[in-house]
C-alpha atoms as a PDB file:
ATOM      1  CA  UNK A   1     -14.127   3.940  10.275  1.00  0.00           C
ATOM      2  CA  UNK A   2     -12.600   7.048  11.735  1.00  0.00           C
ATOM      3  CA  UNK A   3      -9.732   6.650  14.814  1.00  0.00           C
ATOM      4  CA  UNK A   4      -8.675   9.505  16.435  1.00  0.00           C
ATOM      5  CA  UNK A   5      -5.605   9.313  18.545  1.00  0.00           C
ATOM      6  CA  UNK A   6      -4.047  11.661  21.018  1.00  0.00           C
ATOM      7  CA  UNK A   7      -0.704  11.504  21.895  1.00  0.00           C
ATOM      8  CA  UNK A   8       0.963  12.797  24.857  1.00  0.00           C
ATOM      9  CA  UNK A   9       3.057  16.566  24.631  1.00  0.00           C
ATOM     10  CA  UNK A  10       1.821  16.704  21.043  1.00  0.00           C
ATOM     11  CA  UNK A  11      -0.941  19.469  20.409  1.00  0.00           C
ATOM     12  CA  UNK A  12      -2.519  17.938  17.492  1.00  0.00           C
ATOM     13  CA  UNK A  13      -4.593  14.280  16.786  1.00  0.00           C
ATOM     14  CA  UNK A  14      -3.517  11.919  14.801  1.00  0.00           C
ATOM     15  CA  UNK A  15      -6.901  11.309  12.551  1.00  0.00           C
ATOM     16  CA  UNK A  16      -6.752   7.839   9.764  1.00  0.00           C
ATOM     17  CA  UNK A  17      -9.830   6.090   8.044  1.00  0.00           C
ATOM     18  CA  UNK A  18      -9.339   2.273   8.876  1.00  0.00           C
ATOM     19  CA  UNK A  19     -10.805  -0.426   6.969  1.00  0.00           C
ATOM     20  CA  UNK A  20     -10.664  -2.500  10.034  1.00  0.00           C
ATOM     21  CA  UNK A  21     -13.999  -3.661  12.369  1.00  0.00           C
ATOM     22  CA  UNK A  22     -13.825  -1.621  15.009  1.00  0.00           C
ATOM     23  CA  UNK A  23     -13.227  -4.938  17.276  1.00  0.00           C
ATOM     24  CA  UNK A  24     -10.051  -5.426  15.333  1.00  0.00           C
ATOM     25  CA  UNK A  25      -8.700  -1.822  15.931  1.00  0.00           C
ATOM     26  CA  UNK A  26      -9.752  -2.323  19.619  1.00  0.00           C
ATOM     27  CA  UNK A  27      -7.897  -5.636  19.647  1.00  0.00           C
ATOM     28  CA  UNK A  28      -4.722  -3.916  18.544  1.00  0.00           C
ATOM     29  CA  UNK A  29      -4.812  -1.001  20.920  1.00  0.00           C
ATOM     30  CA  UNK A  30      -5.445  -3.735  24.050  1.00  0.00           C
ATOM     31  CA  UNK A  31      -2.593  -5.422  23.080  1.00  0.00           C
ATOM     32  CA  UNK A  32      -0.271  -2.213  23.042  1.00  0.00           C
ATOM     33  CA  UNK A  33      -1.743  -0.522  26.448  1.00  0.00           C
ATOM     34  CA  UNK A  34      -1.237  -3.922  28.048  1.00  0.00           C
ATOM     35  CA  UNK A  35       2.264  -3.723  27.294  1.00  0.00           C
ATOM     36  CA  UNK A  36       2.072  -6.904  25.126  1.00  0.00           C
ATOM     37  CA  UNK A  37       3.267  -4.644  21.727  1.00  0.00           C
ATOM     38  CA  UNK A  38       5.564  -1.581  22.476  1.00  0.00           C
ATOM     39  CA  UNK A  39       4.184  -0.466  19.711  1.00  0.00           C
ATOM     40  CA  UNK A  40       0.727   0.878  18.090  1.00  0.00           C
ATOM     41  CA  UNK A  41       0.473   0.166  14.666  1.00  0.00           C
ATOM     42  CA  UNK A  42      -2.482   1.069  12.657  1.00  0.00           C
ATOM     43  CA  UNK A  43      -3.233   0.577   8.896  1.00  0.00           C
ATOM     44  CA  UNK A  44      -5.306   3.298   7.192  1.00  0.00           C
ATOM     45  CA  UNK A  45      -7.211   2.902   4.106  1.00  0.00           C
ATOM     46  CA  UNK A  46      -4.626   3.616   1.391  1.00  0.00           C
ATOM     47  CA  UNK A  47      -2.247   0.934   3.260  1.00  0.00           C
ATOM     48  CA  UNK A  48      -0.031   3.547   5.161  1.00  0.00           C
ATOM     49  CA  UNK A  49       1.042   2.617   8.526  1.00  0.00           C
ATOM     50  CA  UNK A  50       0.523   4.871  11.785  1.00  0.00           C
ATOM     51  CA  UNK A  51       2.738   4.013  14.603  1.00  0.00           C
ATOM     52  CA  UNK A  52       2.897   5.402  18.155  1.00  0.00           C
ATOM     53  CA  UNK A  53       4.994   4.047  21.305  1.00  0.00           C
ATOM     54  CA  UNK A  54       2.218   2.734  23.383  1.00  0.00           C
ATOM     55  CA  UNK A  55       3.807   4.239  26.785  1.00  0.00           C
ATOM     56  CA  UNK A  56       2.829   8.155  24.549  1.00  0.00           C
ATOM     57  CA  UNK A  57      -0.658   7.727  24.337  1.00  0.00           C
ATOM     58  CA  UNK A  58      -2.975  10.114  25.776  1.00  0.00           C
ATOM     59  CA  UNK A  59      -6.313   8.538  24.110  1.00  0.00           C
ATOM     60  CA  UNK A  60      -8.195   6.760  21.133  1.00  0.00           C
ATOM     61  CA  UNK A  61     -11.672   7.593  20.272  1.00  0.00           C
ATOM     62  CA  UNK A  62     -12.918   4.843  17.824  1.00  0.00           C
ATOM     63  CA  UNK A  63     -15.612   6.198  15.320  1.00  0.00           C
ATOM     64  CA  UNK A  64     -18.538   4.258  14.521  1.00  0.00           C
ATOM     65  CA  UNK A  65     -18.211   1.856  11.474  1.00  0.00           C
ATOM     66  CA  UNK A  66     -20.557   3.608   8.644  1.00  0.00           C
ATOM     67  CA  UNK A  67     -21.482   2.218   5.053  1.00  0.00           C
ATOM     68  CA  UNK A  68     -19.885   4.008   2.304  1.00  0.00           C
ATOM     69  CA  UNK A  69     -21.908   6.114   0.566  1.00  0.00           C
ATOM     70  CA  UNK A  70     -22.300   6.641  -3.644  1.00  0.00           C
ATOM     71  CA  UNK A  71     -22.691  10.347  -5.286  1.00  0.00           C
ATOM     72  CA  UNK A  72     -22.485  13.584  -4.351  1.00  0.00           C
ATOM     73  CA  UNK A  73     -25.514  13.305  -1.504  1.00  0.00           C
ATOM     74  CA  UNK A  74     -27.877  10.906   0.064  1.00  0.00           C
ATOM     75  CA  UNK A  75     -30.803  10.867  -0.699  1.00  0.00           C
ATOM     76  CA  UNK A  76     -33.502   9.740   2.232  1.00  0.00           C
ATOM     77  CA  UNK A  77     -37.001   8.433   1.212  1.00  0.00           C
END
């Protein structure tokens, strides 16, 4: 799943592929807004972290979780 994250006085996104639910990735963002974790710390899909001082974020958009697909195109019956 994709997660976008914008961070506060920066112009670009932060953009990683997570192979967490998207519950999970919620989860960990509640805990860091809350002020429970000063810290954000996300995992992407080749096991590289992400991390962002909680108190800097601007916003998260949380992709929908898709099925990988196989080849070089889908094919739709």
């Amino acid at each position: 799943m994709e997660v976008r994250i914008g961070v506060q006085h920066v112009n670009r996104e932060l953009t990683l592929e997570s192979a967490q639910s998207a519950d999970e990735v919620q989860d960990t963002i509640a805990k860091a807004v809350s002020g429970d974790e000063p810290l954000l710390v996300l995992t992407d899909e080749k096991g590289r972290r992400v991390v962002v001082p909680a108190d800097k974020l601007a916003y998260i958009e949380i992709g929908e979780e898709s099925s990988r697909r196989v080849g070089f195109g889908s094919a739709s019956a």
